[in-house]
Each structure stands twice: as C-alpha cells, then as structure tokens.
C-alpha atoms as a PDB file:
ATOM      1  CA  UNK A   1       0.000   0.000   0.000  1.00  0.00           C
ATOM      2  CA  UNK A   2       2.184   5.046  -0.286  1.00  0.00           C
ATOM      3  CA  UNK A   3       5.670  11.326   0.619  1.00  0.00           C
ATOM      4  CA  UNK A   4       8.656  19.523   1.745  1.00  0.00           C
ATOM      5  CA  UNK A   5      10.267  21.379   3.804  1.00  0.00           C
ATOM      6  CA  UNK A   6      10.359  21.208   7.809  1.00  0.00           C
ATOM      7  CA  UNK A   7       6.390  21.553   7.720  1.00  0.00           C
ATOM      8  CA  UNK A   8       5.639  18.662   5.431  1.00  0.00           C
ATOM      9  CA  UNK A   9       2.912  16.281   6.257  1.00  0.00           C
ATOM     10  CA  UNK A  10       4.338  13.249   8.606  1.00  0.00           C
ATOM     11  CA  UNK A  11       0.548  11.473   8.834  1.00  0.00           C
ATOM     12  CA  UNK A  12      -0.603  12.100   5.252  1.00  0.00           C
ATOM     13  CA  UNK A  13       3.064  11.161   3.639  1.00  0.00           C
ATOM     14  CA  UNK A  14       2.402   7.858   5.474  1.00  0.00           C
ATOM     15  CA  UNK A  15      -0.887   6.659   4.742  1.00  0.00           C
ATOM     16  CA  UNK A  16      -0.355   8.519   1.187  1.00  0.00           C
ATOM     17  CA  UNK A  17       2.708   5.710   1.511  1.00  0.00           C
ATOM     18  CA  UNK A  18       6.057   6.441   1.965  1.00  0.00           C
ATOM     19  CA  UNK A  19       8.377   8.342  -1.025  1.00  0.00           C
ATOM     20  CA  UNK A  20      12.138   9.335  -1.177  1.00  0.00           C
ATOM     21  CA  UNK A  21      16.236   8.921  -2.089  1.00  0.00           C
ATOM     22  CA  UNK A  22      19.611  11.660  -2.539  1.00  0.00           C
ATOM     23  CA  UNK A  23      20.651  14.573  -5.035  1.00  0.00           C
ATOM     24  CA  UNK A  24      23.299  14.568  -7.678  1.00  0.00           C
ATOM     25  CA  UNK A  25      25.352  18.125  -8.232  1.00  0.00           C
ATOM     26  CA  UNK A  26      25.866  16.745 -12.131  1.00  0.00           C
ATOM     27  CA  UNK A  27      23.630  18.984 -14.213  1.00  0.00           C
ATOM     28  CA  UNK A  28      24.069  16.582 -17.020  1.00  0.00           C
ATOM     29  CA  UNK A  29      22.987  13.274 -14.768  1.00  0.00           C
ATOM     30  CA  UNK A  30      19.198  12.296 -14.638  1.00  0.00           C
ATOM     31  CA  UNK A  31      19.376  10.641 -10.777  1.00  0.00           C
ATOM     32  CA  UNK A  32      15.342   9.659  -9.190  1.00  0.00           C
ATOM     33  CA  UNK A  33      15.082   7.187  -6.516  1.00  0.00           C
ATOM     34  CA  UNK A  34      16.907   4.388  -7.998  1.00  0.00           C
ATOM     35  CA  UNK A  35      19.802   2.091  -6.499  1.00  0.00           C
ATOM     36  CA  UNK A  36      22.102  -0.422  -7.718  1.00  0.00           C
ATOM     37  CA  UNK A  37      23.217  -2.904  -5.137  1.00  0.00           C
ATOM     38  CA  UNK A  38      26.157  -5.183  -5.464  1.00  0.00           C
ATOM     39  CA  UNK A  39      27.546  -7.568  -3.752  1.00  0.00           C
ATOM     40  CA  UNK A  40      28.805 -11.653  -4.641  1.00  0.00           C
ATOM     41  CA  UNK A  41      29.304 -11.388  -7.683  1.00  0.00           C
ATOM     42  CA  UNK A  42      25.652 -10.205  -8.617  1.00  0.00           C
ATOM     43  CA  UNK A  43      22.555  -7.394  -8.768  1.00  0.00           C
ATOM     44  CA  UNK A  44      19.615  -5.897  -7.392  1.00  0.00           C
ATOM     45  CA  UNK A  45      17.671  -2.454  -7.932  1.00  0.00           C
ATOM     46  CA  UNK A  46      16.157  -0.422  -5.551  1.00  0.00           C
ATOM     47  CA  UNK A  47      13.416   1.916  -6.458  1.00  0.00           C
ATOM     48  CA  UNK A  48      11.608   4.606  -4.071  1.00  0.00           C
ATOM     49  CA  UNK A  49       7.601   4.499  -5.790  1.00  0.00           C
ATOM     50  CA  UNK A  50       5.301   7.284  -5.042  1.00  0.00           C
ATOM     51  CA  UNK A  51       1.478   5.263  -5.001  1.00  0.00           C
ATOM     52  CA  UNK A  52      -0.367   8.457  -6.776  1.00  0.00           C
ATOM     53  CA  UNK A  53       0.967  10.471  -9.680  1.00  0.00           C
ATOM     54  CA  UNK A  54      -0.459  12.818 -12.226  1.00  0.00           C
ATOM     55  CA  UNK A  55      -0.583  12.736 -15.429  1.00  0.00           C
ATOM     56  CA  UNK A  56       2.654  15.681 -16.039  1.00  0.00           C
ATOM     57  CA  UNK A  57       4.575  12.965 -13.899  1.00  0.00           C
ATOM     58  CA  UNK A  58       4.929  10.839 -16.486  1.00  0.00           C
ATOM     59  CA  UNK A  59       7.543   9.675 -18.325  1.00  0.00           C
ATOM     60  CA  UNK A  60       9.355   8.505 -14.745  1.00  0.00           C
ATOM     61  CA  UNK A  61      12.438   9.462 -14.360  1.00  0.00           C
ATOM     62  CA  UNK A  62      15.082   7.148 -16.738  1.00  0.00           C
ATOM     63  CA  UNK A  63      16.945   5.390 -14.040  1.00  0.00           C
ATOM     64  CA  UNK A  64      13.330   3.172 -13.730  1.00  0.00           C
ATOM     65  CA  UNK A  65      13.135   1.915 -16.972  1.00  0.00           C
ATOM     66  CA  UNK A  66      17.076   1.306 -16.590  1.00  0.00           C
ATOM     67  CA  UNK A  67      15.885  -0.598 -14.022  1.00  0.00           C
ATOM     68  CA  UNK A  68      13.534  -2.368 -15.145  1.00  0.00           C
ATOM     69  CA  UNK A  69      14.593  -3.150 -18.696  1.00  0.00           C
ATOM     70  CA  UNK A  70      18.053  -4.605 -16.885  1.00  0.00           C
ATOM     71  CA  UNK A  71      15.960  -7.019 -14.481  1.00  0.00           C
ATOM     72  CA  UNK A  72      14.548 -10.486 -14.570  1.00  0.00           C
ATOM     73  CA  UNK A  73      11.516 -10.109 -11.631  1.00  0.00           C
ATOM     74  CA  UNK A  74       9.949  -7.537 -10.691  1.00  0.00           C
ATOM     75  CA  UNK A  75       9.356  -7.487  -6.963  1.00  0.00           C
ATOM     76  CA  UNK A  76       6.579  -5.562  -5.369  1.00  0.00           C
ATOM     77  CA  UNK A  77       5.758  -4.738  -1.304  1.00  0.00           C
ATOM     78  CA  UNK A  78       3.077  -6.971  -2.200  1.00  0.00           C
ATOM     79  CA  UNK A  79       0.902  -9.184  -4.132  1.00  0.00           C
ATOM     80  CA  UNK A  80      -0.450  -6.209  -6.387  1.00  0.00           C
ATOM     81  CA  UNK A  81      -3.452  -8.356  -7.872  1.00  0.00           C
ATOM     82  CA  UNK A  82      -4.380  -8.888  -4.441  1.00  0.00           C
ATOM     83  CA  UNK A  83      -4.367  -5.446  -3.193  1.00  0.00           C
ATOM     84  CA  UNK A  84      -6.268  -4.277  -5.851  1.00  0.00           C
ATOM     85  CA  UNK A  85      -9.283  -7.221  -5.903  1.00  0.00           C
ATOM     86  CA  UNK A  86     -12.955  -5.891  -4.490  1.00  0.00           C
ATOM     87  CA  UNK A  87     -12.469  -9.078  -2.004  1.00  0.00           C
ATOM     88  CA  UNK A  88      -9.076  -7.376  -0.469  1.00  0.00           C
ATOM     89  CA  UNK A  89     -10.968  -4.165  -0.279  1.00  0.00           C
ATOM     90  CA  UNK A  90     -13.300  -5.366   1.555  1.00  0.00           C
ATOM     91  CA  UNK A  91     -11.501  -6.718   4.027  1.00  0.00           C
ATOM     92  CA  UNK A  92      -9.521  -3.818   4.807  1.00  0.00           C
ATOM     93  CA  UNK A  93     -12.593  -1.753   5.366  1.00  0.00           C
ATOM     94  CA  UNK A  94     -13.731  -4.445   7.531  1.00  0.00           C
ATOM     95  CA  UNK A  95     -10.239  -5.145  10.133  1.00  0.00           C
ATOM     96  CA  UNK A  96     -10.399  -1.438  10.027  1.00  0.00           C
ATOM     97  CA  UNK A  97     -13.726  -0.223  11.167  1.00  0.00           C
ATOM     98  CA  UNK A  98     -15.259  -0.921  14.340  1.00  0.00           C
ATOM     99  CA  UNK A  99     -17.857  -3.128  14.937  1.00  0.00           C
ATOM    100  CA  UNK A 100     -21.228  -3.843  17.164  1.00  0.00           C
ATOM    101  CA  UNK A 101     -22.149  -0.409  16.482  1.00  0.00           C
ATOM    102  CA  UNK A 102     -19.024   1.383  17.355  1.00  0.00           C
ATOM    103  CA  UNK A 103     -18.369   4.582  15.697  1.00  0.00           C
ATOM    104  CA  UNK A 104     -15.734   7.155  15.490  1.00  0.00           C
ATOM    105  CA  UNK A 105     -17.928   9.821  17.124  1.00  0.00           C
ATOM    106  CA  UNK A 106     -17.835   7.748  20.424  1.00  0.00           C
ATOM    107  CA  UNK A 107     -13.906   7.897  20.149  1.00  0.00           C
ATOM    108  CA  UNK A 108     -12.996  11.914  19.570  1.00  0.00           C
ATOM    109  CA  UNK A 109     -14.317  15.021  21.153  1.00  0.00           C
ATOM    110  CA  UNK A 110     -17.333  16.420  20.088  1.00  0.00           C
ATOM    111  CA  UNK A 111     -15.611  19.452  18.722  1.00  0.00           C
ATOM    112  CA  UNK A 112     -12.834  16.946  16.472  1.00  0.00           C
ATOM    113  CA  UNK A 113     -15.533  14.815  15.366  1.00  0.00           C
ATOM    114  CA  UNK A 114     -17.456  18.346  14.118  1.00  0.00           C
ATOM    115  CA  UNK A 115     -14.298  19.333  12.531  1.00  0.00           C
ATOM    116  CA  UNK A 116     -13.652  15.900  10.929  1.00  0.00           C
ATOM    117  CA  UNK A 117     -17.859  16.235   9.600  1.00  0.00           C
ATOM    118  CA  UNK A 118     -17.188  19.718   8.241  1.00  0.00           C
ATOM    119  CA  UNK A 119     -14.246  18.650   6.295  1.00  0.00           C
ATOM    120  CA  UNK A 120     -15.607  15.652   4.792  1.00  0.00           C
ATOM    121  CA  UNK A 121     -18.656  17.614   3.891  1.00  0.00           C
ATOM    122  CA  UNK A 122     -16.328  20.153   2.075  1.00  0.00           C
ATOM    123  CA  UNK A 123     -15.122  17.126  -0.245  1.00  0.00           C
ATOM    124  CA  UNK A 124     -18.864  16.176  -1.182  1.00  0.00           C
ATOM    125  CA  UNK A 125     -18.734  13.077   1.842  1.00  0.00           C
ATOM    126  CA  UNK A 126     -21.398  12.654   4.537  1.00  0.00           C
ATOM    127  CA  UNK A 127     -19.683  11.478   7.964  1.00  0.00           C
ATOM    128  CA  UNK A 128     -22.483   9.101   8.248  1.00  0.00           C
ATOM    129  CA  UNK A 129     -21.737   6.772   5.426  1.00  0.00           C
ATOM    130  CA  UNK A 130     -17.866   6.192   6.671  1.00  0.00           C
ATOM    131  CA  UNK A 131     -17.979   7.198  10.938  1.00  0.00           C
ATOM    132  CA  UNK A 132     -17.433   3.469  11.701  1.00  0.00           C
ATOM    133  CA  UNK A 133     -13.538   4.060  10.009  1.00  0.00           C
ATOM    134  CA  UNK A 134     -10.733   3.707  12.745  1.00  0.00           C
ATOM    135  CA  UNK A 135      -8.359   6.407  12.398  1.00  0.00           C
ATOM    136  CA  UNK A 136      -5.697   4.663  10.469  1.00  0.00           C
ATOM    137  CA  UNK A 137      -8.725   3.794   7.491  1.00  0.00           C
ATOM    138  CA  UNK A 138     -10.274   7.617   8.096  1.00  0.00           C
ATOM    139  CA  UNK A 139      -6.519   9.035   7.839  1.00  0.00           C
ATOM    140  CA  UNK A 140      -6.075   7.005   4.450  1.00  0.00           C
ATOM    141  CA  UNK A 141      -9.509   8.535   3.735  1.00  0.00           C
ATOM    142  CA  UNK A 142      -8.515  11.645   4.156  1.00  0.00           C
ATOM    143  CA  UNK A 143      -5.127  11.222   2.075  1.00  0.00           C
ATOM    144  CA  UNK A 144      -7.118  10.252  -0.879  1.00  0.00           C
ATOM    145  CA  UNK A 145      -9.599  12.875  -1.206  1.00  0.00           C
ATOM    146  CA  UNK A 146      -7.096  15.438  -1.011  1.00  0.00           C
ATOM    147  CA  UNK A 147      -4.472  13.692  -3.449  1.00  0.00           C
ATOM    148  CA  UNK A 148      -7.129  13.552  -6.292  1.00  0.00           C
ATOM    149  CA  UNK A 149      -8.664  16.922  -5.245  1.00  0.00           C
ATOM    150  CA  UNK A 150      -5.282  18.019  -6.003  1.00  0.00           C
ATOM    151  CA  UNK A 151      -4.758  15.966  -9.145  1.00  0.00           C
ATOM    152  CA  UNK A 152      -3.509  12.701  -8.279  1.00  0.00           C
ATOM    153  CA  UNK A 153      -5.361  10.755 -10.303  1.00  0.00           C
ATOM    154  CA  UNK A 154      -3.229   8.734 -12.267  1.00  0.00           C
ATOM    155  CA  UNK A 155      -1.449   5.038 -11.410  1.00  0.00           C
ATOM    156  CA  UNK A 156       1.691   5.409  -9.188  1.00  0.00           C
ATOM    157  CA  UNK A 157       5.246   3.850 -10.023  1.00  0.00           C
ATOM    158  CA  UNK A 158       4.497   0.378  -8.780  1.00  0.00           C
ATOM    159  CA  UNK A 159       0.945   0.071 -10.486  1.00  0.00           C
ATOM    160  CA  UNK A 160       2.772   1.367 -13.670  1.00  0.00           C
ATOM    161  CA  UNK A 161       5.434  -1.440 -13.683  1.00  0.00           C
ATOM    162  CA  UNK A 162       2.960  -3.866 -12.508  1.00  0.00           C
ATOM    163  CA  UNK A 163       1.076  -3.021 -15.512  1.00  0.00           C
ATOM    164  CA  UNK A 164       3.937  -3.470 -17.330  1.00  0.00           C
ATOM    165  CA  UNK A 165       5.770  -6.537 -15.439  1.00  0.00           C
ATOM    166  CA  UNK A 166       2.654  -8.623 -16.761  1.00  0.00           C
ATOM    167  CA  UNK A 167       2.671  -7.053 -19.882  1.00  0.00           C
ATOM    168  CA  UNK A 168       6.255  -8.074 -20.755  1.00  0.00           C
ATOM    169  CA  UNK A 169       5.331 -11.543 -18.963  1.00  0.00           C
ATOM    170  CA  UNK A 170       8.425 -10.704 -16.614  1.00  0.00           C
ATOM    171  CA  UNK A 171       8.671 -12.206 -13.347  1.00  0.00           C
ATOM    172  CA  UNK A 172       6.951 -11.120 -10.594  1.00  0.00           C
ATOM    173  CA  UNK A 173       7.290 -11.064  -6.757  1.00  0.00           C
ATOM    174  CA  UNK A 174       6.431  -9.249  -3.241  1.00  0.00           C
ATOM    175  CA  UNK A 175       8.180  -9.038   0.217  1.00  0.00           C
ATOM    176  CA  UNK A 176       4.948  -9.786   1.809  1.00  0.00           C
ATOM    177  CA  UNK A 177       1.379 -10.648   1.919  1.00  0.00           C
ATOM    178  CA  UNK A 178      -1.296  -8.293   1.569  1.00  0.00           C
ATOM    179  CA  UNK A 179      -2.475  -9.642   4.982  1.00  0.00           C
ATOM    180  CA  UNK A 180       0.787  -8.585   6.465  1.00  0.00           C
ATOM    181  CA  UNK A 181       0.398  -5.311   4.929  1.00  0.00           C
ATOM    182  CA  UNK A 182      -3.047  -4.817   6.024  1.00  0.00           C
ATOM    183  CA  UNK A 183      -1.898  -5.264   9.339  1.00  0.00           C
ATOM    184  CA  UNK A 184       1.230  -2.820   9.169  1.00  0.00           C
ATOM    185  CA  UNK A 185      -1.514   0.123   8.391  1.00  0.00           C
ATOM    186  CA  UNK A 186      -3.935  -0.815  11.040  1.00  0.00           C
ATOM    187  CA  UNK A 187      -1.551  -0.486  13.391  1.00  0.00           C
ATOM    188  CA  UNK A 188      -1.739   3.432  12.398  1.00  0.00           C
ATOM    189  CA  UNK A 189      -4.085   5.772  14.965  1.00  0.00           C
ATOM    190  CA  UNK A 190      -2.845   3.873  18.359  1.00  0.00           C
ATOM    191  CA  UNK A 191      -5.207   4.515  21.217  1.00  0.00           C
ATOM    192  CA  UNK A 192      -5.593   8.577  20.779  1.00  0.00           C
ATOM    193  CA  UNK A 193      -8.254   8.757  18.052  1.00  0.00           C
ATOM    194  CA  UNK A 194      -8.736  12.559  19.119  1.00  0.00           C
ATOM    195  CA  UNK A 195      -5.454  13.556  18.418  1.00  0.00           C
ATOM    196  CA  UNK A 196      -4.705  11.244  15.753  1.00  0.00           C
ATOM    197  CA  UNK A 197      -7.510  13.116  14.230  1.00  0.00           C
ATOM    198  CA  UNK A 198      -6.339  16.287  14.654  1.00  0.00           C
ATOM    199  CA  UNK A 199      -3.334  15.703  13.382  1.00  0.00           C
ATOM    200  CA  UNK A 200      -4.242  14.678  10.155  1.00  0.00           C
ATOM    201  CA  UNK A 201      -6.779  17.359   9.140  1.00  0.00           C
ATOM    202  CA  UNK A 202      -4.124  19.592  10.397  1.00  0.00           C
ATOM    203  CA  UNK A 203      -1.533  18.216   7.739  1.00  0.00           C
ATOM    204  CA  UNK A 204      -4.165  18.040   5.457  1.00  0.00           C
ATOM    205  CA  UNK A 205      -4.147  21.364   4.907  1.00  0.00           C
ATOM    206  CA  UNK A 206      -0.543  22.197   4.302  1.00  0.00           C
ATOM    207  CA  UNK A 207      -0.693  19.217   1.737  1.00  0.00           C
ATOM    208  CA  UNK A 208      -0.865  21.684  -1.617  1.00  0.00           C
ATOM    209  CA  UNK A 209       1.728  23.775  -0.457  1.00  0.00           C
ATOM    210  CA  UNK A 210       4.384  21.239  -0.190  1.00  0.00           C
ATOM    211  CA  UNK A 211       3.207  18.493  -2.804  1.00  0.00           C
ATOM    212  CA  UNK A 212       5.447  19.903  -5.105  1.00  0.00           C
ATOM    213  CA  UNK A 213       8.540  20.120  -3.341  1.00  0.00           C
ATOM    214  CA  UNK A 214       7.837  16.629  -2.131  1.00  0.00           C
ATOM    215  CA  UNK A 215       7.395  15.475  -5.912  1.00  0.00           C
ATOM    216  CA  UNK A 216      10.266  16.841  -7.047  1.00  0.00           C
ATOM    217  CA  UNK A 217      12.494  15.320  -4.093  1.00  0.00           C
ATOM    218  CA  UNK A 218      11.285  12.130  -5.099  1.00  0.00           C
ATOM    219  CA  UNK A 219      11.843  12.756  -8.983  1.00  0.00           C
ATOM    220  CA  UNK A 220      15.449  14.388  -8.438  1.00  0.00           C
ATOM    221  CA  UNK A 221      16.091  11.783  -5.581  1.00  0.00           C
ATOM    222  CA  UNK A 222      16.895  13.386  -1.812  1.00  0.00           C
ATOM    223  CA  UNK A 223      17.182  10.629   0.670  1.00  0.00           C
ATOM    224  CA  UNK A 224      19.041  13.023   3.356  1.00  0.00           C
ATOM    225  CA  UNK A 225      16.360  15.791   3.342  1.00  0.00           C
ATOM    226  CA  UNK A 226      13.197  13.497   3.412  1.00  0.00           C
ATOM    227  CA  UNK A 227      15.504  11.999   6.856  1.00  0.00           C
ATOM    228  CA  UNK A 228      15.791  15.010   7.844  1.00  0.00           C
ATOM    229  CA  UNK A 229      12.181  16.501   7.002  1.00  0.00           C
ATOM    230  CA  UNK A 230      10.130  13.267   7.360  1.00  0.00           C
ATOM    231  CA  UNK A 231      11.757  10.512   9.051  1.00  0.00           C
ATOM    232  CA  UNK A 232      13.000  11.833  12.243  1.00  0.00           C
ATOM    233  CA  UNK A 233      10.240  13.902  13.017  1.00  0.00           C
ATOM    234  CA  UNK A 234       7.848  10.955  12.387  1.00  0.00           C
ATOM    235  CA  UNK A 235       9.817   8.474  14.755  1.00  0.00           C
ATOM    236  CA  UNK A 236       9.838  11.293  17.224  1.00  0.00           C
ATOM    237  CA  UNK A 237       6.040  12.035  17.291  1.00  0.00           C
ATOM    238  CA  UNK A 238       4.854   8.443  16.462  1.00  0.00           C
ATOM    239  CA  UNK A 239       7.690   6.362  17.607  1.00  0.00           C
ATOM    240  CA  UNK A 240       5.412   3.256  17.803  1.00  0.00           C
ATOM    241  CA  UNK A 241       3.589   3.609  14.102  1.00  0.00           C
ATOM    242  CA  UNK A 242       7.193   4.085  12.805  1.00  0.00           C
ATOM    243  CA  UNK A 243       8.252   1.383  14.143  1.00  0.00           C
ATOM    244  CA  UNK A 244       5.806  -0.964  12.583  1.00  0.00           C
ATOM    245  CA  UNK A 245       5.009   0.716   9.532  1.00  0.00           C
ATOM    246  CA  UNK A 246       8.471   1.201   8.760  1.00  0.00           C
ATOM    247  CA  UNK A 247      11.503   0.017  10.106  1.00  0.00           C
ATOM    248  CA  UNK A 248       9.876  -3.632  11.449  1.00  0.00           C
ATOM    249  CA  UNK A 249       8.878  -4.163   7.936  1.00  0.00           C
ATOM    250  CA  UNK A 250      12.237  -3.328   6.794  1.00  0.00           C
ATOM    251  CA  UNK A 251      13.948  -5.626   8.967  1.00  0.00           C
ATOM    252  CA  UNK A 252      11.251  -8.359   7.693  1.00  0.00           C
ATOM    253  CA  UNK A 253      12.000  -7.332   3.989  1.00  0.00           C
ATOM    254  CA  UNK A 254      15.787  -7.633   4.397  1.00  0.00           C
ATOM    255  CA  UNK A 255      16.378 -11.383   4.347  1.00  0.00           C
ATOM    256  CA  UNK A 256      14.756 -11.548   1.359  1.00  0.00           C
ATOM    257  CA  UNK A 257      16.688  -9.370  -0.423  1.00  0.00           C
ATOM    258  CA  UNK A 258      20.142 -10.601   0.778  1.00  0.00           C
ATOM    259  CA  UNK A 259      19.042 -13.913  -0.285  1.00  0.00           C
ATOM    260  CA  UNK A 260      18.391 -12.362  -3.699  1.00  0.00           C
ATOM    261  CA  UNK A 261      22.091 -11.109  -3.720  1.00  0.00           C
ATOM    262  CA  UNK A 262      22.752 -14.972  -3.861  1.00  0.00           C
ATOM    263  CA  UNK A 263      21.153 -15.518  -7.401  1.00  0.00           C
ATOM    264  CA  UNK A 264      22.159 -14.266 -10.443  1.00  0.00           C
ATOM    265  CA  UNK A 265      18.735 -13.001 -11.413  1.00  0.00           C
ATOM    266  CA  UNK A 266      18.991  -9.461 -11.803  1.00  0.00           C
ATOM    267  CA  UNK A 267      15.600  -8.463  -9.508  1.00  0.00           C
ATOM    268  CA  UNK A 268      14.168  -4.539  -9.361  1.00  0.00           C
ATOM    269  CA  UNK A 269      12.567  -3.881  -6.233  1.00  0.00           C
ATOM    270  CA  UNK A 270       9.666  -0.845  -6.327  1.00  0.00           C
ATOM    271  CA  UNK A 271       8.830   0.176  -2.340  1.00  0.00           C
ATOM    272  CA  UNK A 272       7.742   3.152  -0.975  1.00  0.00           C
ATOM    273  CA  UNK A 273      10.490   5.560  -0.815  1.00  0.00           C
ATOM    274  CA  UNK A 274      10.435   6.352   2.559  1.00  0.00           C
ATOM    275  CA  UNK A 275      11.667   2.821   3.240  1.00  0.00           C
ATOM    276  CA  UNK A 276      14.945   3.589   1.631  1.00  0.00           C
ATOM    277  CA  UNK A 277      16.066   6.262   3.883  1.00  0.00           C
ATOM    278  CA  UNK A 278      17.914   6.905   7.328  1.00  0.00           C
ATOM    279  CA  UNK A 279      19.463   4.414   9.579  1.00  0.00           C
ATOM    280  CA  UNK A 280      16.336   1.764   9.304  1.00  0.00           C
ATOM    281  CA  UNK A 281      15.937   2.379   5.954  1.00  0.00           C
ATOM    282  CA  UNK A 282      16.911  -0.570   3.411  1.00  0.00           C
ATOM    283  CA  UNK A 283      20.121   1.119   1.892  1.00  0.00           C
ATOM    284  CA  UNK A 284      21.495   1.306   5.056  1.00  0.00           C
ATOM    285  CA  UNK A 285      20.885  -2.083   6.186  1.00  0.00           C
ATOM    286  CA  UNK A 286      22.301  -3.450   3.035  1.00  0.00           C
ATOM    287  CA  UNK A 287      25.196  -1.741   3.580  1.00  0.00           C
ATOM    288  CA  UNK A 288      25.781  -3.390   6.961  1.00  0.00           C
ATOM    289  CA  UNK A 289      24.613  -7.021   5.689  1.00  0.00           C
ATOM    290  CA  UNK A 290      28.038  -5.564   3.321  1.00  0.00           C
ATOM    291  CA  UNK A 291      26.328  -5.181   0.201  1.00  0.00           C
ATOM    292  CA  UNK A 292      27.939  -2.141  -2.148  1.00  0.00           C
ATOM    293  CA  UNK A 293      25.288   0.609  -2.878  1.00  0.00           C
ATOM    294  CA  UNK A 294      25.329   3.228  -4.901  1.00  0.00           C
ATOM    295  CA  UNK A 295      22.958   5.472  -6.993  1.00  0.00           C
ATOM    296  CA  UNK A 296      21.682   4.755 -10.286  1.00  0.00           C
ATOM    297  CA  UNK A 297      22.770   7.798 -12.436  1.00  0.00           C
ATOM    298  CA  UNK A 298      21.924   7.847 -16.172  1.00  0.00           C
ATOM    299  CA  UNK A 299      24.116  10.131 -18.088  1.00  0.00           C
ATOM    300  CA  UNK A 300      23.259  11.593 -21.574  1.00  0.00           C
END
C-alpha cells in the first residue's frame, strides 16, 4: 500500500505511503530514486515508488526503466493483484472499522468529530456513510480525497510497472502478503483517536503547499532531506507507528533481499520511498549485511 520542507505532512506522507532517495550536483545526470546494489558477484535495484501520480509525472524518471529493462523479476511490497481485488478491499474496510455499532464519534471530542464532519462535507462526503472508520482507514480517507482533489489521479510507479511486469510476462514477486500489509496500516491511529484526528486534518491542509517540493524530491532523488524533514520527526512524534510501519517491515523485507544477492537473477525492487532512507531504511541495512550501494545515475 504510499511522501517539503520542515512543515511537510508526517501522517498524510504515510498513509499517502512512503516516497524518497539523494541529489546529484551533475547537471548533465538524470538521478530519481533508484539504487544499484552489489555484492557476490551479482545485482539488485532499488526503487523509491510514489502510489499516486499525475498525469505531467509521467515519463518517470530514466533510471526506472534502466531498471527495469536490466531485471529479470519484478518485486513488489506486495501481491499487487491482491491489493487491488474488491475481495481485499473489503476486508480492509472491515479489520479497520469498528464493529457492534461502534463509531468514530464515540472515540474523539465532540468538537474533532465536528471538525472531521465539516471537512468531509467540504469534499462532497457525509460522515455518516464512513464514521465506523478507525483512524488509520479515516486518515487514508482523508489522504485520498485530497491527493485527487489536487490531481492525483493517475497510477503510481508500482501500479505502472505492474502493468507493465505482466505485460512483458516478466517475473513477478512481493516481500509480503497483503495480509501482512493490512496489518502494518492498522496499526496506524494507536489509542488517541482525538489527536490522531487532529493531526491529520491539520496536515491536510498544508498538503498543496508542499506536494510539489515533495514530488520533485522524489523525482530528483533526496534521501538526506526526506531523513531530515520526514523521518526523524515521524519516529519522534509516532515512535510506535514508525516502528511498525516502517523500520519492522524493513527488517522483515531484508532477508529476502540478501538472499536475492545470492542468485544471479537481476531483480528490481519498487517500495515506498520512505523505506529507503535513514538508519532503518533498506540502503542502510544493506550496507551493513556488506552489500555495495550506490545510486543509479543515467548520463546523456
């Protein structure tokens, strides 16, 4: 399931789900969000998605298709078909929603829950249809309204090479279930709906103002300044979502990419780009497993 300045949005980059990766000074070099990692004698790629583009976002940045055209699998957080199935769906609304009659409004001040009702009425949404959302599924809520008020409309980088993995009838593979994933983002909201709540309409509505400079960090690549911005901040405030939603999963993820270091299928691995960065992010724990990583530059 995927994110700017000091003031960009911690909540809404993570339910929006994760984006990032680090700056070139060559004018000349095209870098994104790409890595090449070596290491016994063979090759991976790394690549940072972002989940919703627009339409002026496309073509992606070269260093993708590099990627990809260089690659024998594919490899995916997870099992994209899944994910994207009515039955899936489903589900998630189900885990995260309350039940026996349980509602949102019983969870938040009167006043948040009034806030929360004026804002969804603002994006054409009655409260009524969707108060039985926990915070993590009303956050994600949130997230997407706003993305395709502002535009977002269009498939992200890992629906675009899934589309195109099957396509090409290349390989295809995921880190972990959607059921694992599902429970990574319920995990989001903790126990204080109220200022969960809060939080989120309060990012919300810085969201225009730094989309851009958060698009173009993850187009030019900028892994320091989204660790900087985004990452310690996050851990900091929400020490226990980052921890599960981030680096836990990374720590899951990492066996199976060393063990992909011991094959000489070349795989290209699309994640959220936030789970590339700072000292739990994949690039750094590569390095220590003592794996050689370096950025994929294309030069023209």
């Amino acid at each position: 399931m995927l994110h700017n300045a000091a003031t960009l949005p911690r909540i809404i980059v993570f339910t929006i789900l994760f984006i990032v990766a680090s700056a070139t000074s060559d004018p000349f070099a095209h870098a994104a969000s790409v890595y090449k990692v070596s290491g016994n004698g063979n090759t991976l790629y790394l690549g940072g998605t972002l989940h919703l583009l627009s339409a002026n976002d496309y073509p992606l940045p070269v260093a993708y298709q590099t990627a990809y055209s260089q690659s024998d699998i594919v490899t995916f957080e997870t099992d994209m078909s899944a994910i994207n199935s009515p039955l899936f769906v489903q589900k998630m609304v189900s885990q995260m929603s309350y039940r026996d009659g349980a509602s949102l409004r019983q969870r938040v001040s009167p006043a948040t829950f009034s806030r929360l009702t004026e804002h969804l009425a603002s994006r054409n949404m009655n409260i009524q249809d969707i108060e039985h959302f926990k915070p993590a599924l009303m956050s994600i809520t949130l997230s997407m309204l706003e993305l395709r008020a502002l535009g977002l409309t269009n498939e992200g980088v890992d629906a675009h090479f899934f589309t195109k993995a099957t396509r090409d009838k290349k390989a295809i593979s995921w880190l972990e279930t959607p059921d694992e994933q599902l429970d990574a983002l319920a995990q989001m909201g903790g126990s204080n709906e109220d200022e969960f709540i809060n939080y989120s309409l309060d990012e919300i509505g810085g969201l225009p103002t730094v989309l851009q400079a958060l698009k173009s960090q993850w187009r030019a690549g900028d892994l320091e300044a989204m660790r900087r911005d985004t990452i310690a901040a996050f851990k900091n405030d929400y020490p226990q979502i980052y921890e599960s939603v981030l680096a836990a999963r990374n720590q899951n993820w990492l066996p199976a990419l060393s063990e992909y270091m011991d094959t000489p299928d070349v795989e290209f691995v699309l994640v959220g780009t936030l789970h590339l960065a700072g000292k739990d992010g994949l690039l750094s724990l590569l390095e220590k497993e003592g794996f050689v990583v370096d950025k994929l530059v294309i030069h023209e």
